[in-house]
PDB file of N, CA and C in Angstrom:
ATOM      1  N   UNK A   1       3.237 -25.678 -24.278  1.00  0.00           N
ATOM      2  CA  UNK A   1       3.975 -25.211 -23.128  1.00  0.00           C
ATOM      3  C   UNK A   1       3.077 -25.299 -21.884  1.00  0.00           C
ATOM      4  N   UNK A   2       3.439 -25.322 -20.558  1.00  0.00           N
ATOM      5  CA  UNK A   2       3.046 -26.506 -19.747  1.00  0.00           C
ATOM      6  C   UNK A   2       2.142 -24.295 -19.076  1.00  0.00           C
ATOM      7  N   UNK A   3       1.028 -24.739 -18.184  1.00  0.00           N
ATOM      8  CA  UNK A   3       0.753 -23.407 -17.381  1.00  0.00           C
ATOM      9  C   UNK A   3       1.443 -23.603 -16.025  1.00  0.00           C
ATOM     10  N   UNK A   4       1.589 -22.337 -15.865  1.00  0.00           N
ATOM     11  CA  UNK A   4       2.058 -22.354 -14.278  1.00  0.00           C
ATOM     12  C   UNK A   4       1.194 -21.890 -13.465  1.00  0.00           C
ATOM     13  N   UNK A   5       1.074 -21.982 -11.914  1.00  0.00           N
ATOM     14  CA  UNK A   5       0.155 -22.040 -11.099  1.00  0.00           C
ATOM     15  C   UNK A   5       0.962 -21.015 -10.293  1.00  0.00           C
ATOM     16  N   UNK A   6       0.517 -19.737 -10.131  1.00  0.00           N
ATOM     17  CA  UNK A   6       0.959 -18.469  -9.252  1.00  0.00           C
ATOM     18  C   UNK A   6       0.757 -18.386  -7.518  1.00  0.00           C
ATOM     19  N   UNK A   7       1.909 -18.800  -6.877  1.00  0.00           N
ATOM     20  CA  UNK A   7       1.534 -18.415  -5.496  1.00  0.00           C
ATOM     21  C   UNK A   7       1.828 -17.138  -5.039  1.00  0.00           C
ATOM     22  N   UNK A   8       1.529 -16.492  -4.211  1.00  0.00           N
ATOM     23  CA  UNK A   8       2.167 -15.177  -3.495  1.00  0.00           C
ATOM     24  C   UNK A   8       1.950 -15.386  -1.774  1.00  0.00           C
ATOM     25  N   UNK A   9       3.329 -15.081  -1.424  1.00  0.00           N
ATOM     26  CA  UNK A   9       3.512 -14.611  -0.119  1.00  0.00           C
ATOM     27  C   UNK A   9       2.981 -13.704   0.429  1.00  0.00           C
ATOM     28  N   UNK A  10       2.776 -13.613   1.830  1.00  0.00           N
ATOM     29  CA  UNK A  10       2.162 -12.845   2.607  1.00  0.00           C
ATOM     30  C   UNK A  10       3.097 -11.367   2.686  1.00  0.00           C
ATOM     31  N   UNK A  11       4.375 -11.543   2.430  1.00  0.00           N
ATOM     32  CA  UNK A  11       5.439 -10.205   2.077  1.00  0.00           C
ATOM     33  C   UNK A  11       5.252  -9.631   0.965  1.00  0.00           C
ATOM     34  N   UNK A  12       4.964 -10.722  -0.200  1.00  0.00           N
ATOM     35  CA  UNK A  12       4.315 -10.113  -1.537  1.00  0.00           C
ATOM     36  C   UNK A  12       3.397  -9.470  -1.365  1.00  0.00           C
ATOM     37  N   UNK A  13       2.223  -9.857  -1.026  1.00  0.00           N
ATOM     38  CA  UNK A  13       1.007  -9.471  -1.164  1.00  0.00           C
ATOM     39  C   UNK A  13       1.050  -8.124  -0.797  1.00  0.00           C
ATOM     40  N   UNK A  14       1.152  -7.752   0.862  1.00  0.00           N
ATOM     41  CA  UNK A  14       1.458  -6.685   1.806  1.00  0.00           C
ATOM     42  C   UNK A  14       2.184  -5.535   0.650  1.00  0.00           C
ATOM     43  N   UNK A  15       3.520  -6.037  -0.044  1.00  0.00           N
ATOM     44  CA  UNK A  15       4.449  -5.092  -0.772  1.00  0.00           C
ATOM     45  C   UNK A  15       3.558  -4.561  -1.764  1.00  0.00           C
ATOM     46  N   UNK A  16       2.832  -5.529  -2.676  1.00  0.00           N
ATOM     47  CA  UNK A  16       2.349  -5.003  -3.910  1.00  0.00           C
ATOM     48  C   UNK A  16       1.258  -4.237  -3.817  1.00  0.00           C
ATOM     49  N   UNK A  17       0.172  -4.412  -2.726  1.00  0.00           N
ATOM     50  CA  UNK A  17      -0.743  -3.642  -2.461  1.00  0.00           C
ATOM     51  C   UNK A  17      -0.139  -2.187  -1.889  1.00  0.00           C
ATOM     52  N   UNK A  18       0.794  -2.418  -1.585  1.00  0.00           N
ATOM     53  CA  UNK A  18       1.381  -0.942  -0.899  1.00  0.00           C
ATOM     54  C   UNK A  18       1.772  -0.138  -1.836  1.00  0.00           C
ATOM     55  N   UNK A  19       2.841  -0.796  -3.342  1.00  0.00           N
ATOM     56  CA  UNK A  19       3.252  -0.188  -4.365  1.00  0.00           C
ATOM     57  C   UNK A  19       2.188   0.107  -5.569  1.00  0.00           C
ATOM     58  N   UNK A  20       0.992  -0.488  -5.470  1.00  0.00           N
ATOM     59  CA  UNK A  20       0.051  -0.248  -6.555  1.00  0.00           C
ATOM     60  C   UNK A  20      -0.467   1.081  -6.322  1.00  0.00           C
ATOM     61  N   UNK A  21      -1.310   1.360  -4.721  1.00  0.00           N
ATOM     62  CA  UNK A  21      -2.129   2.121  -4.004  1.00  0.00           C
ATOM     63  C   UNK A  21      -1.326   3.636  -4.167  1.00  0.00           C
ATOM     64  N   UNK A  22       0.918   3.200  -4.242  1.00  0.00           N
ATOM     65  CA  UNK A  22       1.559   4.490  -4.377  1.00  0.00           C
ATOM     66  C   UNK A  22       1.847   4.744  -5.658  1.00  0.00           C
ATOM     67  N   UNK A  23       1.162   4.345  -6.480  1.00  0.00           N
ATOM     68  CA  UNK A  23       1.447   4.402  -8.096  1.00  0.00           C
ATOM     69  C   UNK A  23       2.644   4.202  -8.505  1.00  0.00           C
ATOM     70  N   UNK A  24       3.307   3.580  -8.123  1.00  0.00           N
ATOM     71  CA  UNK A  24       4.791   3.273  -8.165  1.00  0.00           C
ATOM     72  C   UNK A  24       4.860   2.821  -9.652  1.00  0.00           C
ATOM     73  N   UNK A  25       4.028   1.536  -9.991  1.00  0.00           N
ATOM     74  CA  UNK A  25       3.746   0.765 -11.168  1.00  0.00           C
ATOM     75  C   UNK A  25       2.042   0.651 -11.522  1.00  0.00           C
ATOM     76  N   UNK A  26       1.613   0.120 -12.485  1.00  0.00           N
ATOM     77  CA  UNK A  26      -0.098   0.108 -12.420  1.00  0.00           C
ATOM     78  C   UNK A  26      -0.177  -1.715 -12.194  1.00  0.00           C
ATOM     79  N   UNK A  27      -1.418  -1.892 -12.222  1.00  0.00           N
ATOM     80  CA  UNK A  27      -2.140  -3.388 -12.425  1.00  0.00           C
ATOM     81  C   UNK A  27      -1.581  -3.967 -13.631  1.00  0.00           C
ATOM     82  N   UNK A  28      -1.814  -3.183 -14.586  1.00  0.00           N
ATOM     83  CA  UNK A  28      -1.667  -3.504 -15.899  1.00  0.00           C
ATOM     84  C   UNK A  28       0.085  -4.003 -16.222  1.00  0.00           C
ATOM     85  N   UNK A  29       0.707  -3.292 -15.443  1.00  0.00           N
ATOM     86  CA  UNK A  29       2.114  -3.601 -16.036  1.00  0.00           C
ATOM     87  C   UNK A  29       2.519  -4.956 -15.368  1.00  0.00           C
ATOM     88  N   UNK A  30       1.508  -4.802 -13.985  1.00  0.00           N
ATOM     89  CA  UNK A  30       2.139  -6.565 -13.257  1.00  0.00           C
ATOM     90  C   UNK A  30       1.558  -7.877 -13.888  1.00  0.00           C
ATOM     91  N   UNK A  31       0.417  -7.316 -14.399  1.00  0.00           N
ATOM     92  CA  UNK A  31      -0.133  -8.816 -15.174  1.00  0.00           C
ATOM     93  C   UNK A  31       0.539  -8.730 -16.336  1.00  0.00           C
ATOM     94  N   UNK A  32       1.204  -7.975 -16.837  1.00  0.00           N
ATOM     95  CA  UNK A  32       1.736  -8.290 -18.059  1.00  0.00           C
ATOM     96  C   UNK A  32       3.267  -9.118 -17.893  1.00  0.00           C
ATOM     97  N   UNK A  33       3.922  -9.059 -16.704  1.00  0.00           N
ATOM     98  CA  UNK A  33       4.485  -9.392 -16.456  1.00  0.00           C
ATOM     99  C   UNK A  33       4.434 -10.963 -16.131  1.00  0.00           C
ATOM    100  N   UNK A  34       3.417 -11.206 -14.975  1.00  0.00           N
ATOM    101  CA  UNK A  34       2.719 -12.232 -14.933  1.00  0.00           C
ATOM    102  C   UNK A  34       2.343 -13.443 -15.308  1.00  0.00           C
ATOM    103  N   UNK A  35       1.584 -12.659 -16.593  1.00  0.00           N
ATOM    104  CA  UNK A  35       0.878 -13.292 -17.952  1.00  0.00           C
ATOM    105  C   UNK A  35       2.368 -14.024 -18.774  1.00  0.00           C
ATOM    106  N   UNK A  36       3.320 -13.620 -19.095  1.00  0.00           N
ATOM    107  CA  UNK A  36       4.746 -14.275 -19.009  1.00  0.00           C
ATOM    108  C   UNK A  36       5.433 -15.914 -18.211  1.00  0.00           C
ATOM    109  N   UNK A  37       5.249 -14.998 -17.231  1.00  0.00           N
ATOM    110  CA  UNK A  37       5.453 -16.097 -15.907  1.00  0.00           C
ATOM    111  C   UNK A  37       4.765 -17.365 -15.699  1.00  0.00           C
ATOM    112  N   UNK A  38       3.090 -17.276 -15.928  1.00  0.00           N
ATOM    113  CA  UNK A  38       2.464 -18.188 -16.020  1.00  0.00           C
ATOM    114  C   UNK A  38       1.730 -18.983 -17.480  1.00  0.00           C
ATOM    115  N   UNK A  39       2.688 -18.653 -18.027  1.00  0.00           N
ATOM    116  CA  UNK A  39       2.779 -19.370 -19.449  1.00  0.00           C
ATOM    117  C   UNK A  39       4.139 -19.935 -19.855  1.00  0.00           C
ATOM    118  N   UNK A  40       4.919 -19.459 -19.212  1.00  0.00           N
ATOM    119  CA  UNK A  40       6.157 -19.636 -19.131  1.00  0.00           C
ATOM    120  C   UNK A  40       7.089 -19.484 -20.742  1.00  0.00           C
ATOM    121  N   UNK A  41       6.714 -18.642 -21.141  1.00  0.00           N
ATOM    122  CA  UNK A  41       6.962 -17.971 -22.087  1.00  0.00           C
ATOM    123  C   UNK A  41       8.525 -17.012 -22.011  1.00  0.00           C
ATOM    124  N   UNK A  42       9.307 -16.881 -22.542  1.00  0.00           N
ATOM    125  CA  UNK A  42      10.139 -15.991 -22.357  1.00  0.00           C
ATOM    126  C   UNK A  42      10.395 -14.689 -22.254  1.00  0.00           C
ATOM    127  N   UNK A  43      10.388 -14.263 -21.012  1.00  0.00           N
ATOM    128  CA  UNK A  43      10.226 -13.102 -20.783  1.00  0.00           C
ATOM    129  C   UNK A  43      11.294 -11.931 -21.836  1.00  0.00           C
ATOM    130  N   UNK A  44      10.400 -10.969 -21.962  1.00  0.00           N
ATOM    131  CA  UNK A  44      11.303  -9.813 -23.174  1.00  0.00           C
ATOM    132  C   UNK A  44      12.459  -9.186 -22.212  1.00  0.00           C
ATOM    133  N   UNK A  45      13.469  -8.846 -23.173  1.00  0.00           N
ATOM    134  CA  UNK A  45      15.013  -7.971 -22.557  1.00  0.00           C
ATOM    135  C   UNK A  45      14.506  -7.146 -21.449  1.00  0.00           C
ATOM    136  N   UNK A  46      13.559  -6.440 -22.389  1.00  0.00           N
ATOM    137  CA  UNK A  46      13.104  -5.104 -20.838  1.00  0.00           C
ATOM    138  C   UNK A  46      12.880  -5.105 -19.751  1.00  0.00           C
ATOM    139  N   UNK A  47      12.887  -7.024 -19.438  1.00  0.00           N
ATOM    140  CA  UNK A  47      12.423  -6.923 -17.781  1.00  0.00           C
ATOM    141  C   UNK A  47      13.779  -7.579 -16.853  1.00  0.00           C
ATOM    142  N   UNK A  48      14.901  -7.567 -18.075  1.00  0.00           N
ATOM    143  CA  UNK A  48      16.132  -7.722 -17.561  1.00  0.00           C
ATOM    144  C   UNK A  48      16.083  -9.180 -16.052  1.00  0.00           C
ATOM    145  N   UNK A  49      15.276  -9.895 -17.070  1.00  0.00           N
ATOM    146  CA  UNK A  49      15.087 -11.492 -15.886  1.00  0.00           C
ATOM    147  C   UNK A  49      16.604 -12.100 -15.617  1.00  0.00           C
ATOM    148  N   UNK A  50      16.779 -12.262 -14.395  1.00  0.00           N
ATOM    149  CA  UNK A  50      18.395 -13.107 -13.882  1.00  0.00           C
ATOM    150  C   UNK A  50      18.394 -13.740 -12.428  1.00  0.00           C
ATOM    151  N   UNK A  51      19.273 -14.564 -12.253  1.00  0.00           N
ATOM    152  CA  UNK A  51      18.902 -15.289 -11.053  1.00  0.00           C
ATOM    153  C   UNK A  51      19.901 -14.538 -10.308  1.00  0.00           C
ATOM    154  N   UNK A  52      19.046 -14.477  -8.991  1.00  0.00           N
ATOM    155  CA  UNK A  52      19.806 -13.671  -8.361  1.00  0.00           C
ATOM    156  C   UNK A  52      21.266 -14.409  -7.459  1.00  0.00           C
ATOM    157  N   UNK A  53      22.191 -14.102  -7.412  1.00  0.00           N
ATOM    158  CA  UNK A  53      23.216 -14.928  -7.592  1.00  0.00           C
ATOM    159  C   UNK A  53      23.913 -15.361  -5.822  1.00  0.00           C
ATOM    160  N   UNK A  54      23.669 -14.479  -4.662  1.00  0.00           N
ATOM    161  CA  UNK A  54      22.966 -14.825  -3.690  1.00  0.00           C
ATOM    162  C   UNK A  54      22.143 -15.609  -3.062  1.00  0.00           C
ATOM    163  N   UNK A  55      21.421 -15.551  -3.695  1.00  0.00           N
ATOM    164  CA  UNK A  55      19.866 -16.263  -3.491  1.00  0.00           C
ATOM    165  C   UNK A  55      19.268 -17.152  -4.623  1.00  0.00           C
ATOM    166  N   UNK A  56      20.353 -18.458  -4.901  1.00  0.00           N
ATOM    167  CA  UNK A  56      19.460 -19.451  -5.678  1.00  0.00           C
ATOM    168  C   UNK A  56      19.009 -20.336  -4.807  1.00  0.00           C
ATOM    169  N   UNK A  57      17.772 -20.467  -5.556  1.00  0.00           N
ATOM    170  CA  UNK A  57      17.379 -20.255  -7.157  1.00  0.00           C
ATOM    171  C   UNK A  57      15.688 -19.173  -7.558  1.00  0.00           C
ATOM    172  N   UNK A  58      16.060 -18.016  -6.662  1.00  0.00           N
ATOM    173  CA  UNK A  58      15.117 -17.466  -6.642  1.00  0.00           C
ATOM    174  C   UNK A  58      15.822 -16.291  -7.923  1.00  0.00           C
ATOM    175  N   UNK A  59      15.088 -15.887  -9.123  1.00  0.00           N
ATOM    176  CA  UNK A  59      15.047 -15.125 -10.197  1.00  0.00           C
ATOM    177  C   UNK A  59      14.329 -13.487  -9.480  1.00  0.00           C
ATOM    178  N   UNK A  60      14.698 -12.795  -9.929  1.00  0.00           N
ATOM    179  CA  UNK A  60      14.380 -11.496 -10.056  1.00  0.00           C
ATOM    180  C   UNK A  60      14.380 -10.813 -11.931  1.00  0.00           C
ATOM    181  N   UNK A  61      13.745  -9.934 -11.597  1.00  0.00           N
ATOM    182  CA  UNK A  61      12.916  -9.282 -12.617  1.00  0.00           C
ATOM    183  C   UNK A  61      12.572  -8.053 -12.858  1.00  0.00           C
ATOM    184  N   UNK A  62      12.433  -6.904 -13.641  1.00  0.00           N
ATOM    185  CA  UNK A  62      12.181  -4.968 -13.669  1.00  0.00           C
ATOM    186  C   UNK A  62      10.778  -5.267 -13.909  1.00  0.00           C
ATOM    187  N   UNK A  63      10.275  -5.235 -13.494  1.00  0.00           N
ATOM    188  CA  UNK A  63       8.739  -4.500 -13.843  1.00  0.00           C
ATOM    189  C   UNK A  63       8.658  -3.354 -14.444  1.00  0.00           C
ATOM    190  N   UNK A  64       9.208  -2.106 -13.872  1.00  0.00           N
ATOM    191  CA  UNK A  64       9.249  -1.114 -14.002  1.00  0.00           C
ATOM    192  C   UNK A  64      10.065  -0.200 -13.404  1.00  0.00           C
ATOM    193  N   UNK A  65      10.831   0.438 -14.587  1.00  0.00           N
ATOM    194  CA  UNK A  65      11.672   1.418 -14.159  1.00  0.00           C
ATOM    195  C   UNK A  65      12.775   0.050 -12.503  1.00  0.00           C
ATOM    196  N   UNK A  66      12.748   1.034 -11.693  1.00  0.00           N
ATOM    197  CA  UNK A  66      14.051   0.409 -10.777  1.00  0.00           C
ATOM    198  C   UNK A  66      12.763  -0.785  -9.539  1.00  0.00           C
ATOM    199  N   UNK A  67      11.693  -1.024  -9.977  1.00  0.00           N
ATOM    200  CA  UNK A  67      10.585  -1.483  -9.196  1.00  0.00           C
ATOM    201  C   UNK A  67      10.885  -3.132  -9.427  1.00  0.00           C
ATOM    202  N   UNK A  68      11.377  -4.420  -8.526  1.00  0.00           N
ATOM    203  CA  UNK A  68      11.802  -5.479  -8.915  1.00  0.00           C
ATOM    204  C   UNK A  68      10.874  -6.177  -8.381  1.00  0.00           C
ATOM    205  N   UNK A  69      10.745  -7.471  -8.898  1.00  0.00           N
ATOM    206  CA  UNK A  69      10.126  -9.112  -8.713  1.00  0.00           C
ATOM    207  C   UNK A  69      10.149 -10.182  -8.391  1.00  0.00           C
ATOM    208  N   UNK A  70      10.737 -10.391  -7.266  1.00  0.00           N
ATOM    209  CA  UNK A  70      11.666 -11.624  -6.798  1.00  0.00           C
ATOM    210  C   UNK A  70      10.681 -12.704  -6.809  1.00  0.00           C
ATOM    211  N   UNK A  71      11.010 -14.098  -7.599  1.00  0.00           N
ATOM    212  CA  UNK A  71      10.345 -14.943  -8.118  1.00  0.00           C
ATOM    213  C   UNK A  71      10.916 -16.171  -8.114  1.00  0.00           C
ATOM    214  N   UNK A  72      10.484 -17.455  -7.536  1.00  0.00           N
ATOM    215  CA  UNK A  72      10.904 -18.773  -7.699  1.00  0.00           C
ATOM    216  C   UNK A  72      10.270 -20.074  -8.799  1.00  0.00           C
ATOM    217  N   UNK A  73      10.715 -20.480  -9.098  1.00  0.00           N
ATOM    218  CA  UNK A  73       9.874 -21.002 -10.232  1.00  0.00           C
ATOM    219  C   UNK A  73      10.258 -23.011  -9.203  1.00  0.00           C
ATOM    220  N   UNK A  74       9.304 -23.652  -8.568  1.00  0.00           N
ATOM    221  CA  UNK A  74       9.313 -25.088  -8.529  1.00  0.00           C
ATOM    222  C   UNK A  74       7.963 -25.870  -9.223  1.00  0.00           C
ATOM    223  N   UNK A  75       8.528 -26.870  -9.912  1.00  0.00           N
ATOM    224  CA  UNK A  75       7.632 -27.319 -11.010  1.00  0.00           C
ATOM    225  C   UNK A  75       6.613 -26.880 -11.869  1.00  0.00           C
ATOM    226  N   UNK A  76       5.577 -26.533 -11.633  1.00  0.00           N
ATOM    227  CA  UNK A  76       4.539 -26.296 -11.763  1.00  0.00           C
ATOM    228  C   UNK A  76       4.103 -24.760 -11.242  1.00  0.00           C
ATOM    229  N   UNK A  77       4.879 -24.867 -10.427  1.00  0.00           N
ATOM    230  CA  UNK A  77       4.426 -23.217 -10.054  1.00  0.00           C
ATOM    231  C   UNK A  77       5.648 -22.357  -9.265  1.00  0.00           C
ATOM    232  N   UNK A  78       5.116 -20.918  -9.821  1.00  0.00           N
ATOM    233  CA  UNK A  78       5.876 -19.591  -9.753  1.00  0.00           C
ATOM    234  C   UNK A  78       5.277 -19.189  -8.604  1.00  0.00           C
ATOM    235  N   UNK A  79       6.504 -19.010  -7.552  1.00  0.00           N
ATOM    236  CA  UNK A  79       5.866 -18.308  -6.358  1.00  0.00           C
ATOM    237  C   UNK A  79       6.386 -16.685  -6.416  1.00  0.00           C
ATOM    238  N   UNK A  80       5.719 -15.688  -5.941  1.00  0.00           N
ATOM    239  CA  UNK A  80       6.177 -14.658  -6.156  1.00  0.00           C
ATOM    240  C   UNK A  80       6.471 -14.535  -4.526  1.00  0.00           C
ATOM    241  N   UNK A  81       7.540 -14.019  -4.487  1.00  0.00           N
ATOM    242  CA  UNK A  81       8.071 -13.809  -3.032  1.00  0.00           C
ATOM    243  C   UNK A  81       8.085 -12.614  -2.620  1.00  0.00           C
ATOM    244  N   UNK A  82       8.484 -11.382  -3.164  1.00  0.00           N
ATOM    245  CA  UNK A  82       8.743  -9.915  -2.845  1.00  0.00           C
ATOM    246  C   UNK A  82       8.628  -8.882  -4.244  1.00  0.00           C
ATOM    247  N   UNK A  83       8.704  -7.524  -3.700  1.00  0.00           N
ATOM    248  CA  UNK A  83       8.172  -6.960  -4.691  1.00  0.00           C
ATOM    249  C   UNK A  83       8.927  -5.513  -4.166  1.00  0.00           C
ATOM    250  N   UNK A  84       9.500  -4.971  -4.842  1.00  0.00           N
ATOM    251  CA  UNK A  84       9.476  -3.474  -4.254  1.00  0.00           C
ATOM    252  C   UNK A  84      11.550  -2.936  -5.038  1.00  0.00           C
ATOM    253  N   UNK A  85      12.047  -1.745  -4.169  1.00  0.00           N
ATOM    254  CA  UNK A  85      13.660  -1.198  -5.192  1.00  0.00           C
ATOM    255  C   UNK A  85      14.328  -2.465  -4.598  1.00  0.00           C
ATOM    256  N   UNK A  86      15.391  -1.986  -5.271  1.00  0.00           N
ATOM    257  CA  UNK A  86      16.817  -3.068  -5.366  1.00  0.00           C
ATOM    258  C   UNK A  86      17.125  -3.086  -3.620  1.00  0.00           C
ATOM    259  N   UNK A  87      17.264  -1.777  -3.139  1.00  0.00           N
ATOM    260  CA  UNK A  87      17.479  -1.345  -1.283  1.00  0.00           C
ATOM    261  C   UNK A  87      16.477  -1.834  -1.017  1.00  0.00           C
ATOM    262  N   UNK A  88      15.673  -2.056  -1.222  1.00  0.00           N
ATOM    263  CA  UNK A  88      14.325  -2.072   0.164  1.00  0.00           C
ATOM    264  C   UNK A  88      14.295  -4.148   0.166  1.00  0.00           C
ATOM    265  N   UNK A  89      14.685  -4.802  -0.670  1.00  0.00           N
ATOM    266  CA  UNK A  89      14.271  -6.072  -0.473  1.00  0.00           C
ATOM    267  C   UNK A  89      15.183  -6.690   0.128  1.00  0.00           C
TER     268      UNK A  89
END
């Protein structure tokens, strides 16, 4: 299975450092998430992965609890675009 190459946005970045620092989610639960993504492995039920139906062909994702992952997948690489509730993105 092929690796994927992880980009993040400057909205990502900004979001996730903001939601880590508020304990919203830990480190640990986003690389596990991640670690998925860039193996391209099939992500488990629990993170309830679907394209968001609005916005193709960008996928969203649960991290945790109501905390989401908005994610594009072109060729080779997974860009992570946003991060934060269902309201706030």
């Amino acid at each position: 299975m092929p690796q994927y190459q992880l980009t993040q946005q400057s909205r990502f970045k900004k979001h996730l450092k903001q939601l880590l620092q508020a304990g919203r989610f830990t480190q640990n639960d986003f690389e596990q998430v991640t670690n998925y993504l860039k193996t391209g492995d099939p992500l488990p039920e629990k993170y309830d992965d679907h394209v968001i139906k609005s916005r193709k062909p960008d996928r969203a994702l649960f991290i945790k609890g109501s905390w989401l992952l908005i994610y594009r997948v072109e060729d080779l690489k997974v860009r992570l675009l946003d991060v934060g509730r269902h309201g706030d993105i």
